[in-house]
N, C-alpha and C. Protein backbone atom coordinates (compact mmCIF):
# COMPACT_ATOMS: atom_id res chain seq x y z
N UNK A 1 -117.81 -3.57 250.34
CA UNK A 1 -118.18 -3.93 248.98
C UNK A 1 -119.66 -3.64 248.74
N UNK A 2 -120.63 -3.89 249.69
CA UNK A 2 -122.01 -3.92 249.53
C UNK A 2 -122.31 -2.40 249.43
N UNK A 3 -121.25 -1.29 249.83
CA UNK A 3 -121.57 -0.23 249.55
C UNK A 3 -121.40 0.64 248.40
N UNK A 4 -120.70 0.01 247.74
CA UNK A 4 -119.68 0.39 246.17
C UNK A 4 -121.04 0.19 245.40
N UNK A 5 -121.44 -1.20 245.91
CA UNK A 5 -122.52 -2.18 244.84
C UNK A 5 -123.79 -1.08 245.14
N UNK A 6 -124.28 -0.88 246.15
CA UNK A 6 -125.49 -0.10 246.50
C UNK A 6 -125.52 0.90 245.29
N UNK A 7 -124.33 1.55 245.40
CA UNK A 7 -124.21 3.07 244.99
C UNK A 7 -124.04 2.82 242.87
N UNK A 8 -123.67 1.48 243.00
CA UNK A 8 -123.28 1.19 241.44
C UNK A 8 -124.20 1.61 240.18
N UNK A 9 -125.77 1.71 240.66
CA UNK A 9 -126.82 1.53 239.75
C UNK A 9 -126.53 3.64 239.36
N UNK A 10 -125.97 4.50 240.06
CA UNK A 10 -125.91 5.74 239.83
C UNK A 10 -124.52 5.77 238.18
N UNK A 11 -123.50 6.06 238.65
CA UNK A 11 -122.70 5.16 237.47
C UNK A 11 -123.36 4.77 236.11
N UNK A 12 -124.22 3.77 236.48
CA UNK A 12 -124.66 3.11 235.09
C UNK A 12 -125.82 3.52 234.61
N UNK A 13 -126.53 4.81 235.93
CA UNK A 13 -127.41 5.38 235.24
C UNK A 13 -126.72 7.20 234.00
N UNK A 14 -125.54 7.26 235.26
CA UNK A 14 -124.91 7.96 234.20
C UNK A 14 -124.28 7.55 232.93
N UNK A 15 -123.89 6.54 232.52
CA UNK A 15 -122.93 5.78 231.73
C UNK A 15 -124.08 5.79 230.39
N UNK A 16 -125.12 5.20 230.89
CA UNK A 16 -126.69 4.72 230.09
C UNK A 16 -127.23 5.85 229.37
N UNK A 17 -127.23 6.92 230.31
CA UNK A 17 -127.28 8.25 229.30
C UNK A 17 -126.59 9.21 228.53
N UNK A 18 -125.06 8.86 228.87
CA UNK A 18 -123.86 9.59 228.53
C UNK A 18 -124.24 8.32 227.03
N UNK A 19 -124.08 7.25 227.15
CA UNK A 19 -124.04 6.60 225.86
C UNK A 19 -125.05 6.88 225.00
N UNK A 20 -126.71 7.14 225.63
CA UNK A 20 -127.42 7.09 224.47
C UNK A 20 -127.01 9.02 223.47
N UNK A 21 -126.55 9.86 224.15
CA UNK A 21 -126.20 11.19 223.56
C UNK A 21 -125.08 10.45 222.89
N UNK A 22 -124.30 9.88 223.00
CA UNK A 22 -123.35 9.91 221.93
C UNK A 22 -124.02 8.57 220.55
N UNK A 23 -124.63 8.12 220.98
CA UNK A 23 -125.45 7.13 220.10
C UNK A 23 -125.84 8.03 218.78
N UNK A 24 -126.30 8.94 219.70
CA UNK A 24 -127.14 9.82 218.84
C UNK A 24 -126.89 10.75 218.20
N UNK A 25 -125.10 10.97 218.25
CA UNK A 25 -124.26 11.66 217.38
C UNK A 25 -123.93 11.41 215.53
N UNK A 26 -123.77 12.18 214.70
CA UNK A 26 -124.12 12.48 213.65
C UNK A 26 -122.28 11.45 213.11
N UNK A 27 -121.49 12.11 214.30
CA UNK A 27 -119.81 11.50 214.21
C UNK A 27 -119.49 10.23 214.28
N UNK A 28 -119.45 9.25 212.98
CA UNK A 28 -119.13 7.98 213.72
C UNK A 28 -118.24 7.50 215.01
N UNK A 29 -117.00 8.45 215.39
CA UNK A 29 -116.31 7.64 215.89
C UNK A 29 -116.99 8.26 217.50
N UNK A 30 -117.85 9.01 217.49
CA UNK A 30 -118.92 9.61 218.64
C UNK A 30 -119.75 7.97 218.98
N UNK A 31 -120.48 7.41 218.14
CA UNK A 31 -121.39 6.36 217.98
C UNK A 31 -120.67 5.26 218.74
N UNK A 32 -119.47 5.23 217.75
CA UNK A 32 -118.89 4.16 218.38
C UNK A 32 -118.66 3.75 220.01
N UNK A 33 -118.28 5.29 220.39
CA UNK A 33 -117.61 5.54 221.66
C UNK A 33 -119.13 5.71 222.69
N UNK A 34 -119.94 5.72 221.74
CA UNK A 34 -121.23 5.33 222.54
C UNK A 34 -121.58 4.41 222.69
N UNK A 35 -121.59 3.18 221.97
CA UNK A 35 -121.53 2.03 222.04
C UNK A 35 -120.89 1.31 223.54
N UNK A 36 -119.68 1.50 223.04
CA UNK A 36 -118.58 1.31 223.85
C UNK A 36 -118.79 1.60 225.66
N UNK A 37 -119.52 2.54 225.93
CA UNK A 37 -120.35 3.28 227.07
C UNK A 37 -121.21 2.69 227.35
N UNK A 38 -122.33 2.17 226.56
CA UNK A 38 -122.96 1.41 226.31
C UNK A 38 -123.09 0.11 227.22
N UNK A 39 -121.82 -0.61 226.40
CA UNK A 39 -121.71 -2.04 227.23
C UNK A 39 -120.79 -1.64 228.78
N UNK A 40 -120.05 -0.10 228.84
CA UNK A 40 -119.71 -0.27 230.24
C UNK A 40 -120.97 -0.18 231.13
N UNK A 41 -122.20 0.40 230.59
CA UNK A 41 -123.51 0.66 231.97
C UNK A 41 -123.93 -0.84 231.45
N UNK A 42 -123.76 -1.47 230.67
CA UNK A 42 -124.24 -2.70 230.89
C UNK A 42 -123.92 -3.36 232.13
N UNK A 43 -122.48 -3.45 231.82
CA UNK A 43 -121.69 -4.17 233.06
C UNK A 43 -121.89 -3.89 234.59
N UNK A 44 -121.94 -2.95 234.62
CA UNK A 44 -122.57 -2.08 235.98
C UNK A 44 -123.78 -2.29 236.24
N UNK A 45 -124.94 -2.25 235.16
CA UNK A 45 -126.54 -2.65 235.52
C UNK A 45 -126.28 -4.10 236.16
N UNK A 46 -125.71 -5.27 235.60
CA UNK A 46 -125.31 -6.54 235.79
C UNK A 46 -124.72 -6.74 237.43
N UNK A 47 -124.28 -5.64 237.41
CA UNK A 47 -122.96 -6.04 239.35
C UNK A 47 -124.22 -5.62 239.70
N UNK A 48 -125.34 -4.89 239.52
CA UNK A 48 -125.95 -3.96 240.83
C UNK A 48 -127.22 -5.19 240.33
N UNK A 49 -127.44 -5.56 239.45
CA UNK A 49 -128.46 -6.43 239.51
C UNK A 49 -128.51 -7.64 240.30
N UNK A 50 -126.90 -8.33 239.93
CA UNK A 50 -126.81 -9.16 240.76
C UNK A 50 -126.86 -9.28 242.28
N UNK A 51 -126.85 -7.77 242.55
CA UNK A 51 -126.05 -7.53 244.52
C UNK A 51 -127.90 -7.37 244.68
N UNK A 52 -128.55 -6.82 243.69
CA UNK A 52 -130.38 -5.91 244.04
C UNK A 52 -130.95 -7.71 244.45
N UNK A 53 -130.29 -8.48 243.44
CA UNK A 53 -131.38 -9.88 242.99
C UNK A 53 -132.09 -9.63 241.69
N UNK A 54 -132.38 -8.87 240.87
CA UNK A 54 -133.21 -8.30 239.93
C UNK A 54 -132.69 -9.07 238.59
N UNK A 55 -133.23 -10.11 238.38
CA UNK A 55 -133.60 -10.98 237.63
C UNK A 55 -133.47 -10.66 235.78
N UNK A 56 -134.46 -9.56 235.95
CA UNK A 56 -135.01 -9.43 234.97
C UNK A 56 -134.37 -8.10 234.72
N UNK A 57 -133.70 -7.77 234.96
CA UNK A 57 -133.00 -6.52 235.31
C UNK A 57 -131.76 -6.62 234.28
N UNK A 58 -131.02 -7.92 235.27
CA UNK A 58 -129.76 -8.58 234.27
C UNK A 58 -130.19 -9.37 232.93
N UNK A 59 -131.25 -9.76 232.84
CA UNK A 59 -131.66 -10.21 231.23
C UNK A 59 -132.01 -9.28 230.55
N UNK A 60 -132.41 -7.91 230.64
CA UNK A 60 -132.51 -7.44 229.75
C UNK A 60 -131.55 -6.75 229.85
N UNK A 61 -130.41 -6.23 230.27
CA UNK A 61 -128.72 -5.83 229.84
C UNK A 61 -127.81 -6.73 229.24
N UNK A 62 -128.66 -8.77 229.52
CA UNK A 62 -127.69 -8.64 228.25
C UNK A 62 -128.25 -8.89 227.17
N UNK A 63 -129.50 -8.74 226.91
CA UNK A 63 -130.21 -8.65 225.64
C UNK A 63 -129.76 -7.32 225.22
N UNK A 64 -129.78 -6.10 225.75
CA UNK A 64 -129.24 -4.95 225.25
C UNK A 64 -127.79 -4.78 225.21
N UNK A 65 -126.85 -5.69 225.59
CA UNK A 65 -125.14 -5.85 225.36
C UNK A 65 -125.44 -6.45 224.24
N UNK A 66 -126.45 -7.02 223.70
CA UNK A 66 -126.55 -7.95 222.32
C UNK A 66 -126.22 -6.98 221.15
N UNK A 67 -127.27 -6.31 221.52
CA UNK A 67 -127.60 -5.13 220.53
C UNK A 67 -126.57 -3.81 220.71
N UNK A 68 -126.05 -4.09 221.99
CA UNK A 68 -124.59 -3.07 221.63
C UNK A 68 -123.67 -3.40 221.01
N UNK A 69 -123.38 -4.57 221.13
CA UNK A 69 -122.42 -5.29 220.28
C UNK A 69 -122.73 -5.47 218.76
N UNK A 70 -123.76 -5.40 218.77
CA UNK A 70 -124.05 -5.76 217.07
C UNK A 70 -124.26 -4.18 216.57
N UNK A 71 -123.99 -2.99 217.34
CA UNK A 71 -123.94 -1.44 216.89
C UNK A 71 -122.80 -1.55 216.83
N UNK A 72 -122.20 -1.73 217.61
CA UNK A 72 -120.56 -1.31 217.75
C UNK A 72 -119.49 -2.44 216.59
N UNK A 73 -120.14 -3.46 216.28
CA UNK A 73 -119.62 -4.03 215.24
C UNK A 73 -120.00 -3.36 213.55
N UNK A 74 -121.32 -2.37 214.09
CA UNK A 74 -121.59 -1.83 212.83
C UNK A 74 -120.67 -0.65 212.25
N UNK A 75 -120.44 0.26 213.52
CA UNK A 75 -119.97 1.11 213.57
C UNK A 75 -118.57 1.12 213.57
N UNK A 76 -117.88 -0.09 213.51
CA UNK A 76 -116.60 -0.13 212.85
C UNK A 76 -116.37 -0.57 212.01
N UNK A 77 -117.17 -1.26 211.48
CA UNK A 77 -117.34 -1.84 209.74
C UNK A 77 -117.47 -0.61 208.65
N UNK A 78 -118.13 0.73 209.62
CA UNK A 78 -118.21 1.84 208.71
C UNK A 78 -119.58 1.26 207.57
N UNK A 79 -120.51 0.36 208.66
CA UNK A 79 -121.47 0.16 207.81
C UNK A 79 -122.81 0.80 208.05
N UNK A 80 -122.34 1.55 209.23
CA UNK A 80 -123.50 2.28 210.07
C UNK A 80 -124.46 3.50 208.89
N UNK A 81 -123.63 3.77 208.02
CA UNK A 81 -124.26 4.77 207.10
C UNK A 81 -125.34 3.95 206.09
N UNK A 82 -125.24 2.80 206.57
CA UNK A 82 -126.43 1.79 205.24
C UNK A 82 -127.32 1.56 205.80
N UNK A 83 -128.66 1.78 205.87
CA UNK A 83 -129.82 1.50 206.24
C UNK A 83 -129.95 -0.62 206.15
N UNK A 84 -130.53 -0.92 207.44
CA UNK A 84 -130.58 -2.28 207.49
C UNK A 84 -132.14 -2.78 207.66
């Protein structure tokens, strides 16, 4: 297990950047599915934070699951096109 966990932070460094390119897509249902990516490298920063100890590591993934969640609720409201 401690070796899955070691290797986990690669994953969510891919996941973290695969999401912000689709973030940054013009296609809502791209955004969305970035979102969605999003909170999976969350989840993954979180296992490898917890196995590292890194504190501050896991508070700010889920301060940023905050803010994925409140994109990804935008982006299916189809409210993403309104300036906030």
């Amino acid at each position: 297990m401690n070796d899955w966990l070691d290797w986990a932070q690669w994953p969510a460094f891919a996941a973290s950047v695969l999401a912000a390119w689709l973030v940054g897509s013009n296609a809502p249902s791209r955004r969305n599915t970035g979102f969605w990516v999003f909170l999976a490298s969350n989840v993954l920063w979180v296992a490898w934070g917890l196995y590292s100890h890194a504190i501050a590591l896991i508070a700010l993934q889920v301060c940023l699951a905050a803010m994925n969640i409140r994109g990804l609720l935008k982006t299916e409201d189809g409210d993403d096109q309104k300036p906030s």
